[in-house]
C-alpha atoms as a PDB file:
ATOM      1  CA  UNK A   1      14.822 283.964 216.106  1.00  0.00           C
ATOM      2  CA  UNK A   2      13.224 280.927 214.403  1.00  0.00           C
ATOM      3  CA  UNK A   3      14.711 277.769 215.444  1.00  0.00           C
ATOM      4  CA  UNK A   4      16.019 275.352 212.117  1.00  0.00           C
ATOM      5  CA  UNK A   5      16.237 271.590 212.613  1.00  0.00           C
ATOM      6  CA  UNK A   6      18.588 270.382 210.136  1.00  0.00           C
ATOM      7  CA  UNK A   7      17.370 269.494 207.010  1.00  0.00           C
ATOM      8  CA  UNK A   8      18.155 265.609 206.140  1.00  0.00           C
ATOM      9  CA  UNK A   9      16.414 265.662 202.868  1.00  0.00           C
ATOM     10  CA  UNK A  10      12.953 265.201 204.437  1.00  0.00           C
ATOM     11  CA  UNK A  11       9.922 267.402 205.185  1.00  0.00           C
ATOM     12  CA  UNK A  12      11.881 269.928 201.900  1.00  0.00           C
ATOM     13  CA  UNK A  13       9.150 272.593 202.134  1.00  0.00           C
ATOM     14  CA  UNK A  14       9.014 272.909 206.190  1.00  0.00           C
ATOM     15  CA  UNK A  15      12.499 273.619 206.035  1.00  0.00           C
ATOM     16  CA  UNK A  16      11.829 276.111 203.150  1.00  0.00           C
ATOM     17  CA  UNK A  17       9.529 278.007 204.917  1.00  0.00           C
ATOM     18  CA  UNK A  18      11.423 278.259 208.075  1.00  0.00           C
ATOM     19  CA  UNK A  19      14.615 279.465 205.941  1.00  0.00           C
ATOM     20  CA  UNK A  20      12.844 281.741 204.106  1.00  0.00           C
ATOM     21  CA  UNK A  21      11.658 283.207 207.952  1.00  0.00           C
ATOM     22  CA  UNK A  22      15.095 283.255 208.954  1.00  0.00           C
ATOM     23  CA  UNK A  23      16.578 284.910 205.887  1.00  0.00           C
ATOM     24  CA  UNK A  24      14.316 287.287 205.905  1.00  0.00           C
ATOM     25  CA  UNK A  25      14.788 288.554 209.530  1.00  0.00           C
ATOM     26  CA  UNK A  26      18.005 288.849 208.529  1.00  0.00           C
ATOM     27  CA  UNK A  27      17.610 290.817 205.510  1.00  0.00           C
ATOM     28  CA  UNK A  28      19.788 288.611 203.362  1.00  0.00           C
ATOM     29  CA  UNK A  29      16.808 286.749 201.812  1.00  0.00           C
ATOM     30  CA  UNK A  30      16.615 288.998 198.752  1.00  0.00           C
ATOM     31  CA  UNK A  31      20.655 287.406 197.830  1.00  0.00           C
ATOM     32  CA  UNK A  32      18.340 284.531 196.408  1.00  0.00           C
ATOM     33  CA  UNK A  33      16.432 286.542 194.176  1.00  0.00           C
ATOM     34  CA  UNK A  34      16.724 284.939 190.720  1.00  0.00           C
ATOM     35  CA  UNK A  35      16.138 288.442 189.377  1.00  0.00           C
ATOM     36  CA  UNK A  36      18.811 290.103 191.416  1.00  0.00           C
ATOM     37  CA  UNK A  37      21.079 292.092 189.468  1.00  0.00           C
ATOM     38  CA  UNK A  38      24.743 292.659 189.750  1.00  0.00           C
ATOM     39  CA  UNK A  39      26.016 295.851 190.875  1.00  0.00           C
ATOM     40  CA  UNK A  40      28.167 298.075 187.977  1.00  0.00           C
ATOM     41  CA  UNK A  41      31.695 298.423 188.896  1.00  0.00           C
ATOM     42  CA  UNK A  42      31.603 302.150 187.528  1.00  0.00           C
ATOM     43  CA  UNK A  43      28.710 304.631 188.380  1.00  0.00           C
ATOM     44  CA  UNK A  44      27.528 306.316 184.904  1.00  0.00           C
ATOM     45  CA  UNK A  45      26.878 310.028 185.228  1.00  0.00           C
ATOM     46  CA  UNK A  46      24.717 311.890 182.805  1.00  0.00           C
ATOM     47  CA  UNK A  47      27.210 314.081 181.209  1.00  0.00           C
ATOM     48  CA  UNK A  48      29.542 311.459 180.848  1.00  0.00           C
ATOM     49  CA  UNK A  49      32.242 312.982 182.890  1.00  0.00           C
ATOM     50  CA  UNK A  50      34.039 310.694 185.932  1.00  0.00           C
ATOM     51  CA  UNK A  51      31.741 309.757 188.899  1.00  0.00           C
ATOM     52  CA  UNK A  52      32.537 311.484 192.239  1.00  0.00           C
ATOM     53  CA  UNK A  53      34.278 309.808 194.650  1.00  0.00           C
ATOM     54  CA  UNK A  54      31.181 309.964 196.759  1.00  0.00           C
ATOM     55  CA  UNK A  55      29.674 307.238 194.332  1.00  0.00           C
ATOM     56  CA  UNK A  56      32.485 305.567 193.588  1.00  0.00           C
ATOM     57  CA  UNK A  57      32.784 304.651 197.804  1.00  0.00           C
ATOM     58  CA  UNK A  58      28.720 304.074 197.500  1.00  0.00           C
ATOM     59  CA  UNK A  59      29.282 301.310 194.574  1.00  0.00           C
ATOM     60  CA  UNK A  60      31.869 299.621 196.767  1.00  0.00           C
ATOM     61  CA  UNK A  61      30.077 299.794 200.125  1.00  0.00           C
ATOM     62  CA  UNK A  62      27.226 298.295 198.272  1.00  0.00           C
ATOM     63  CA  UNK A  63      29.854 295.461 196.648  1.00  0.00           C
ATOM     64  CA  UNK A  64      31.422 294.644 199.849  1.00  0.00           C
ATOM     65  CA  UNK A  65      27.546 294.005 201.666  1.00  0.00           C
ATOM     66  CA  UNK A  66      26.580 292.246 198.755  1.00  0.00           C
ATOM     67  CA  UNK A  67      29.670 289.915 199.172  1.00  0.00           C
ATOM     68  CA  UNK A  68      28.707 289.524 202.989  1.00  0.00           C
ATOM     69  CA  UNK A  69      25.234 288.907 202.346  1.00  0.00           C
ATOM     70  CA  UNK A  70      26.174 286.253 199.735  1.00  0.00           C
ATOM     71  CA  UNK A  71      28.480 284.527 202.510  1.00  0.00           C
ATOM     72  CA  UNK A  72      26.218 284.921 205.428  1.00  0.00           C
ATOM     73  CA  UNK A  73      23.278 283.426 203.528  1.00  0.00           C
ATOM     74  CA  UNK A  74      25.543 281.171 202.122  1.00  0.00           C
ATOM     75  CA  UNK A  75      26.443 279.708 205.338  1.00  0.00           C
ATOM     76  CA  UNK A  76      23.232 279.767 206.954  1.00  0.00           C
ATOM     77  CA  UNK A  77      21.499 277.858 204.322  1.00  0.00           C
ATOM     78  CA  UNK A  78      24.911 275.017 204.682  1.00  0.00           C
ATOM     79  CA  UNK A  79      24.624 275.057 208.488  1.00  0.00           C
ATOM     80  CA  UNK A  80      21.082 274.067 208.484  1.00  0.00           C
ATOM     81  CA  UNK A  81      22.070 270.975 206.443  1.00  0.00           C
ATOM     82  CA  UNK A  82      22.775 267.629 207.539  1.00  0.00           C
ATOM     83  CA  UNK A  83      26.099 266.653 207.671  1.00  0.00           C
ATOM     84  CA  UNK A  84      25.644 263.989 204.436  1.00  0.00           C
ATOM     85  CA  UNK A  85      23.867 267.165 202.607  1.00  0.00           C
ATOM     86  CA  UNK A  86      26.232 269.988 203.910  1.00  0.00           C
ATOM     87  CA  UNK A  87      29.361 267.738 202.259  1.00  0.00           C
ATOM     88  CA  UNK A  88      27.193 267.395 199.139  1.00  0.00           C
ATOM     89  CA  UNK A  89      26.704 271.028 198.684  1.00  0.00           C
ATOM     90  CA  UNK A  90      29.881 272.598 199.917  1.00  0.00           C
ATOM     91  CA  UNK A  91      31.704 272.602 197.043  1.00  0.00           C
ATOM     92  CA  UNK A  92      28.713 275.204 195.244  1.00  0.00           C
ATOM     93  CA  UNK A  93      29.977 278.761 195.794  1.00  0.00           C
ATOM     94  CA  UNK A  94      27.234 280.293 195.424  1.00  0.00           C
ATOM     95  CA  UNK A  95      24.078 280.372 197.607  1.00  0.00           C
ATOM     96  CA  UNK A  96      21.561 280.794 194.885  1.00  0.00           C
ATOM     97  CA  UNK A  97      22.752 277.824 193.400  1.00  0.00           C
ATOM     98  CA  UNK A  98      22.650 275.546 195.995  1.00  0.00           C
ATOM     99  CA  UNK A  99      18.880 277.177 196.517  1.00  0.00           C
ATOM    100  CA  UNK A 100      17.766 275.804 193.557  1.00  0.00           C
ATOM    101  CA  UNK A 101      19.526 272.683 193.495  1.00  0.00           C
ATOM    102  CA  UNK A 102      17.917 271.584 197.203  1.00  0.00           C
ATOM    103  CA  UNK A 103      14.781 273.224 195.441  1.00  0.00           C
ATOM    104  CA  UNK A 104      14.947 270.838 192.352  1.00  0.00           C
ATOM    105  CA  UNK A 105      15.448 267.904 193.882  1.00  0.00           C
ATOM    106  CA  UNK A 106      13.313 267.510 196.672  1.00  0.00           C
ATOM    107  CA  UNK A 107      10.472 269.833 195.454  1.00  0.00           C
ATOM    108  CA  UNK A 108       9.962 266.978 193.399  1.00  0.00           C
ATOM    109  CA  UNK A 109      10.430 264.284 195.584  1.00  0.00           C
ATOM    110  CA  UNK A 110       8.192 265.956 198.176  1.00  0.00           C
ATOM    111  CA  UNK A 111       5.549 266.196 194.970  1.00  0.00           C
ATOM    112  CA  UNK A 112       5.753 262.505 194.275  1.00  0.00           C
ATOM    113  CA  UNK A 113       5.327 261.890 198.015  1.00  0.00           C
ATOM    114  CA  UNK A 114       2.607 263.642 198.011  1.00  0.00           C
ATOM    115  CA  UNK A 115       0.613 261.885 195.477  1.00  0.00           C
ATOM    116  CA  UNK A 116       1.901 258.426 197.776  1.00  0.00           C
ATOM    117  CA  UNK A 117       0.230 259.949 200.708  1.00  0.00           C
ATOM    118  CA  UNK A 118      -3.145 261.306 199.348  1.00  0.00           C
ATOM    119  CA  UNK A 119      -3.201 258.146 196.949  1.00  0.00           C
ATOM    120  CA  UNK A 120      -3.290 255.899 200.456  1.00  0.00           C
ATOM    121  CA  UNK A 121      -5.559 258.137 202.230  1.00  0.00           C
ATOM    122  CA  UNK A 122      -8.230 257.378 199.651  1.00  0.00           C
ATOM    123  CA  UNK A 123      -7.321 253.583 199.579  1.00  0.00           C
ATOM    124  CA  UNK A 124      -7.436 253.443 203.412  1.00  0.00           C
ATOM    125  CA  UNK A 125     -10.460 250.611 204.412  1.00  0.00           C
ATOM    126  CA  UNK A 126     -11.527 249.872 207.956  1.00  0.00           C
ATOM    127  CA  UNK A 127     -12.050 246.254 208.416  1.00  0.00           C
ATOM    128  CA  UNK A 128     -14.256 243.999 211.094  1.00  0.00           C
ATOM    129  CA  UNK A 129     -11.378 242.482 212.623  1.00  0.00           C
ATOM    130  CA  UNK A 130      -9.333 245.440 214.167  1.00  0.00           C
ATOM    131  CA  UNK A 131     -10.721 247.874 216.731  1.00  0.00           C
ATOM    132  CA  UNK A 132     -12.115 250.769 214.529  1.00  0.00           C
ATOM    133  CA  UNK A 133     -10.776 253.765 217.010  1.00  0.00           C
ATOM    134  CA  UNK A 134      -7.474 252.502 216.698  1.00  0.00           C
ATOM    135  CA  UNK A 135      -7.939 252.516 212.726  1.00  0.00           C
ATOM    136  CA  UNK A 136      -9.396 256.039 212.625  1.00  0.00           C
ATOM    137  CA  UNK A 137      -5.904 256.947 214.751  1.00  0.00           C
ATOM    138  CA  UNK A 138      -3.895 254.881 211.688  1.00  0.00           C
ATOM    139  CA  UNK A 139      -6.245 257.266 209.088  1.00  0.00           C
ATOM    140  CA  UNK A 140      -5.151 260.554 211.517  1.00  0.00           C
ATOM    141  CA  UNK A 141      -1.292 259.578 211.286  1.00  0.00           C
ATOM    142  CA  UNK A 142      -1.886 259.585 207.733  1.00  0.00           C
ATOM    143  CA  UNK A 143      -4.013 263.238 207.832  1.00  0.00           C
ATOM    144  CA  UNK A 144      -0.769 264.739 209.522  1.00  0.00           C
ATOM    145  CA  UNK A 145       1.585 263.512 207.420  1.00  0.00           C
ATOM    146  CA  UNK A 146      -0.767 265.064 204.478  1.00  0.00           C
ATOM    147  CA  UNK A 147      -0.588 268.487 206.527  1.00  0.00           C
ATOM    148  CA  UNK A 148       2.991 268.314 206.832  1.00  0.00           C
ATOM    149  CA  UNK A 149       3.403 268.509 203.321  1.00  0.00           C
ATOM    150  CA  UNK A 150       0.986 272.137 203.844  1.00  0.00           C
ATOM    151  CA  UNK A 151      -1.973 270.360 202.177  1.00  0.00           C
ATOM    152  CA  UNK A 152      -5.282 271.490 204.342  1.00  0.00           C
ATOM    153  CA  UNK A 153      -8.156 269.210 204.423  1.00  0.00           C
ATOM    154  CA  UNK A 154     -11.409 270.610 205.732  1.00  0.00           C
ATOM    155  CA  UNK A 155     -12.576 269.634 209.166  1.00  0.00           C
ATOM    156  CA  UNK A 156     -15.801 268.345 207.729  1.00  0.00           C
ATOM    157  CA  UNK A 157     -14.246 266.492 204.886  1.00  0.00           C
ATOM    158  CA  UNK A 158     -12.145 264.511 207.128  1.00  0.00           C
ATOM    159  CA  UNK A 159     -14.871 263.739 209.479  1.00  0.00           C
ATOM    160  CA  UNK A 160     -16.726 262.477 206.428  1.00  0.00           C
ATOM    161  CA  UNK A 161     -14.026 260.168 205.250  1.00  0.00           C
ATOM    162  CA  UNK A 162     -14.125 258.719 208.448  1.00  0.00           C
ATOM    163  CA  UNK A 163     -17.570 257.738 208.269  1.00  0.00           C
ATOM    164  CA  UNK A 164     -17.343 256.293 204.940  1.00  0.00           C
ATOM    165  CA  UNK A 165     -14.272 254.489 205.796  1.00  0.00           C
ATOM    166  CA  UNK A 166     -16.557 252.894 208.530  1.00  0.00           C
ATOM    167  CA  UNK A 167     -16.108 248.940 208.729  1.00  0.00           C
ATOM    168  CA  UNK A 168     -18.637 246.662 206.813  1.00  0.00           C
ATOM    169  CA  UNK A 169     -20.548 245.994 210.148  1.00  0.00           C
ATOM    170  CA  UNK A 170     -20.917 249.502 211.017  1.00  0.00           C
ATOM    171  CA  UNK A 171     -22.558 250.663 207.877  1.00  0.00           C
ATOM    172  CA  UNK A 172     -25.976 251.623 209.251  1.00  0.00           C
ATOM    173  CA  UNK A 173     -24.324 253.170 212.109  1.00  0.00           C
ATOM    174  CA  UNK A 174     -22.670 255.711 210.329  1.00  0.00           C
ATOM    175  CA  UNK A 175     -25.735 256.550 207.802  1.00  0.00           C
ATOM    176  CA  UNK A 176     -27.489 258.125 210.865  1.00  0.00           C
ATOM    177  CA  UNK A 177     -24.660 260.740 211.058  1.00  0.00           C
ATOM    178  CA  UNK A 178     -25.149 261.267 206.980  1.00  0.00           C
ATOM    179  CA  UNK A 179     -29.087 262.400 207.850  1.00  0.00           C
ATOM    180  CA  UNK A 180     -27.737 265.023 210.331  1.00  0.00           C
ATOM    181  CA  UNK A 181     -28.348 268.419 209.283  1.00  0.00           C
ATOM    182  CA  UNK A 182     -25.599 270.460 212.039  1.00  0.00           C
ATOM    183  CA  UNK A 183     -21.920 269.523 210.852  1.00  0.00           C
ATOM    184  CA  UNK A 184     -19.958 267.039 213.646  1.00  0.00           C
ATOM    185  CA  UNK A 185     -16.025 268.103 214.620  1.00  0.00           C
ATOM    186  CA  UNK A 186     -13.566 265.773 214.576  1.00  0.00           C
ATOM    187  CA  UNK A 187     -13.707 265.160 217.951  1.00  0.00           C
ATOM    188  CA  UNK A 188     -17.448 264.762 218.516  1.00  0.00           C
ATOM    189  CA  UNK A 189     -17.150 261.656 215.877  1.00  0.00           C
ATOM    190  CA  UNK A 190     -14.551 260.038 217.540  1.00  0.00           C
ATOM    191  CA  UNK A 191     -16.269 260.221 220.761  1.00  0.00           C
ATOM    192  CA  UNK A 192     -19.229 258.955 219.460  1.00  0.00           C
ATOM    193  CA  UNK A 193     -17.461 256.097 217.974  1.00  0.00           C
ATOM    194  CA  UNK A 194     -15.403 255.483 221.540  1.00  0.00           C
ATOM    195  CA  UNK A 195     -18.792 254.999 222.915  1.00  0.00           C
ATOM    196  CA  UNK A 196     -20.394 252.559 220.194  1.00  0.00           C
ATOM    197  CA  UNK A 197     -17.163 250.621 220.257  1.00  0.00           C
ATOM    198  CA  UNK A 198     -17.309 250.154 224.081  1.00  0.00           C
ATOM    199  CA  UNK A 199     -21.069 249.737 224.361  1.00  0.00           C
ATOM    200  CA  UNK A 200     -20.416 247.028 221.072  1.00  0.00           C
ATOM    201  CA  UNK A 201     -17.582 245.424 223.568  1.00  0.00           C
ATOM    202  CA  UNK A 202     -19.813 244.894 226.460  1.00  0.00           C
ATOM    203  CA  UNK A 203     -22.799 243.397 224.552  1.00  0.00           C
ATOM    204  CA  UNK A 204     -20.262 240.749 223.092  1.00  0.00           C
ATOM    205  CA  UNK A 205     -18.686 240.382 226.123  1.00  0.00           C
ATOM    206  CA  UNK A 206     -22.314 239.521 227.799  1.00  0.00           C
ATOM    207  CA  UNK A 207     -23.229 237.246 225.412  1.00  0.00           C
ATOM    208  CA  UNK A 208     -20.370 235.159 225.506  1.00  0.00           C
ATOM    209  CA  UNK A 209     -21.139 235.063 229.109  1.00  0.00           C
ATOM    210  CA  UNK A 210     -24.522 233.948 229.102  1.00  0.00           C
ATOM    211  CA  UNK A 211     -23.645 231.480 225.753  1.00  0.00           C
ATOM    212  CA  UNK A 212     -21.256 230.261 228.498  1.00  0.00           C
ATOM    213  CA  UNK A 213     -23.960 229.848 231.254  1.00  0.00           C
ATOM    214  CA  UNK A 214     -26.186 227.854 228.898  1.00  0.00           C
ATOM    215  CA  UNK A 215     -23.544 225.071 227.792  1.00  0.00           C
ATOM    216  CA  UNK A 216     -22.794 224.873 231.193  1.00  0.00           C
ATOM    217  CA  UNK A 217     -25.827 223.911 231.852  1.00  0.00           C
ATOM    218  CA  UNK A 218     -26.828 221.619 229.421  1.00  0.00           C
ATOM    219  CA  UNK A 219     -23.762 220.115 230.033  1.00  0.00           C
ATOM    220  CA  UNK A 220     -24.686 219.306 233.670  1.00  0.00           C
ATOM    221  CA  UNK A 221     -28.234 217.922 232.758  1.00  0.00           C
ATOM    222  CA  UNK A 222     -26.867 215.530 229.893  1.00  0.00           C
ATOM    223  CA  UNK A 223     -24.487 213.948 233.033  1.00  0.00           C
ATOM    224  CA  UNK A 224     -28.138 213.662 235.074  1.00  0.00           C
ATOM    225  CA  UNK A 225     -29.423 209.719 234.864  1.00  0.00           C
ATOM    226  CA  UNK A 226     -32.735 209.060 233.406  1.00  0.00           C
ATOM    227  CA  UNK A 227     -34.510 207.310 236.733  1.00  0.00           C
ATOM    228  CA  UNK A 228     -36.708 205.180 234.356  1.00  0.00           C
ATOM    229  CA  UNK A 229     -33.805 203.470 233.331  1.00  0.00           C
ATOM    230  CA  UNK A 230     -32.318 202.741 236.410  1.00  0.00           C
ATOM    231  CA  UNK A 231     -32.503 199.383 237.947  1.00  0.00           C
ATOM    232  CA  UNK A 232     -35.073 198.830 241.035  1.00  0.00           C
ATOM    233  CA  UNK A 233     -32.958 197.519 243.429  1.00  0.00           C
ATOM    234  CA  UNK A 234     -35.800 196.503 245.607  1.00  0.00           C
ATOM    235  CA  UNK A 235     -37.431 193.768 243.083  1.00  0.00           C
ATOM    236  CA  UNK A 236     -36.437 190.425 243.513  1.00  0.00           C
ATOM    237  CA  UNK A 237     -35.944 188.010 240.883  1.00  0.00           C
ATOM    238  CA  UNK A 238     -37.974 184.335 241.289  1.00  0.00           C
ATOM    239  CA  UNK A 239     -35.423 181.343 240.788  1.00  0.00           C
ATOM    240  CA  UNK A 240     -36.869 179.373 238.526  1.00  0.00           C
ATOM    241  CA  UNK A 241     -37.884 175.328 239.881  1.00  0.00           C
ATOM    242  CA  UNK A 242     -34.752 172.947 239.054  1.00  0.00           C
END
């Protein structure tokens, strides 16, 4: 059986999904049905004579499931709610209603949130100043949020955004993976990228080493004493005649 989490009002169609599962294996899901019709409390017979008792029993064997069905699903949808939800809906008799209520409200919610999400994937920018792997992990968290909300983007399209998202500085970088013919994974591009970024790191990190050397260097010549200017100690100075 399908395990629930309890729904706290986030994540709406996850939860759906996973009730709909679990009402189905249980063979109650159909109690939602907005179509569902309500079982006649007397069975017509052709001739218009009196049913049998035969169908009269069948009409309220099917009434008394129905009834258990509506409670069961009732309570099944409740106890999957969080406790601030579960006090909100209580009071609804009725399972189909509180369906569509849940339905209502954070259908459209989720909608609105998804808009949020998709609207800041497109906005996202790298920038110079932060490591770019740990950006393109800041774009992912954004992707899975996106496919929580059961909206797909292709491999390939998120590998491109990734490249065009590319900081200022690592423009011409990226262009060489725009000329390739065969299509890169997500993983091959973040590799590559781990490697530039490191191999980027060390060059930086060697020439601050070697600016480093120089200064100290010229540093140590400027203390150095022209000779020219020192004074001979060995010439000696004529007094002049009193």
């Amino acid at each position: 059986m399908v395990k629930l989490d309890r729904f706290d009002g986030n994540n709406f169609a996850r939860w759906q999904d996973k009730m709909i599962f679990l009402l189905t294996a249980l063979k109650i899901y159909y109690i939602l049905d907005p179509n569902l019709l309500p079982i006649e409390e007397h069975v017509p017979t052709d001739d218009g004579t009196q049913p049998s008792v035969e169908a009269i029993d069948k009409v309220i064997k099917e009434k008394k499931k129905r009834e258990e069905d509506e409670l069961l699903c009732r309570g099944h949808i409740l106890n999957t709610l969080s406790d601030r939800l579960y006090d909100l809906f209580t009071e609804m008799k009725s399972a189909r209603e509180i369906w569509t209520t849940l339905e209502f409200k954070y259908k459209a919610e989720e909608e609105g949130t998804n808009k949020y999400l998709i609207a800041k994937y497109f906005d996202f920018k790298m920038v110079d100043t932060e490591p770019v792997l740990e950006q393109v992990h800041e774009l992912q968290v954004i992707v899975n949020k996106i496919h929580g909300r059961k909206i797909v983007l292709p491999e390939s399209f998120k590998v491109g955004a990734i490249i065009a998202k590319l900081p200022p500085s690592w423009k011409d970088y990226g262009k060489k993976f725009l000329h390739k013919s065969e299509d890169i994974t997500l993983e091959q591009i973040q590799k590559h990228l781990r490697i530039e970024e490191e191999s980027r790191l060390r060059d930086t990190k060697n020439l601050m080493i070697r600016e480093t050397k120089v200064n100290i260097v010229e540093g140590s010549t400027s203390k150095v004493k022209n000779p020219n200017l020192q004074a001979n100690k060995n010439v000696q100075f004529k007094k002049k005649n009193s």
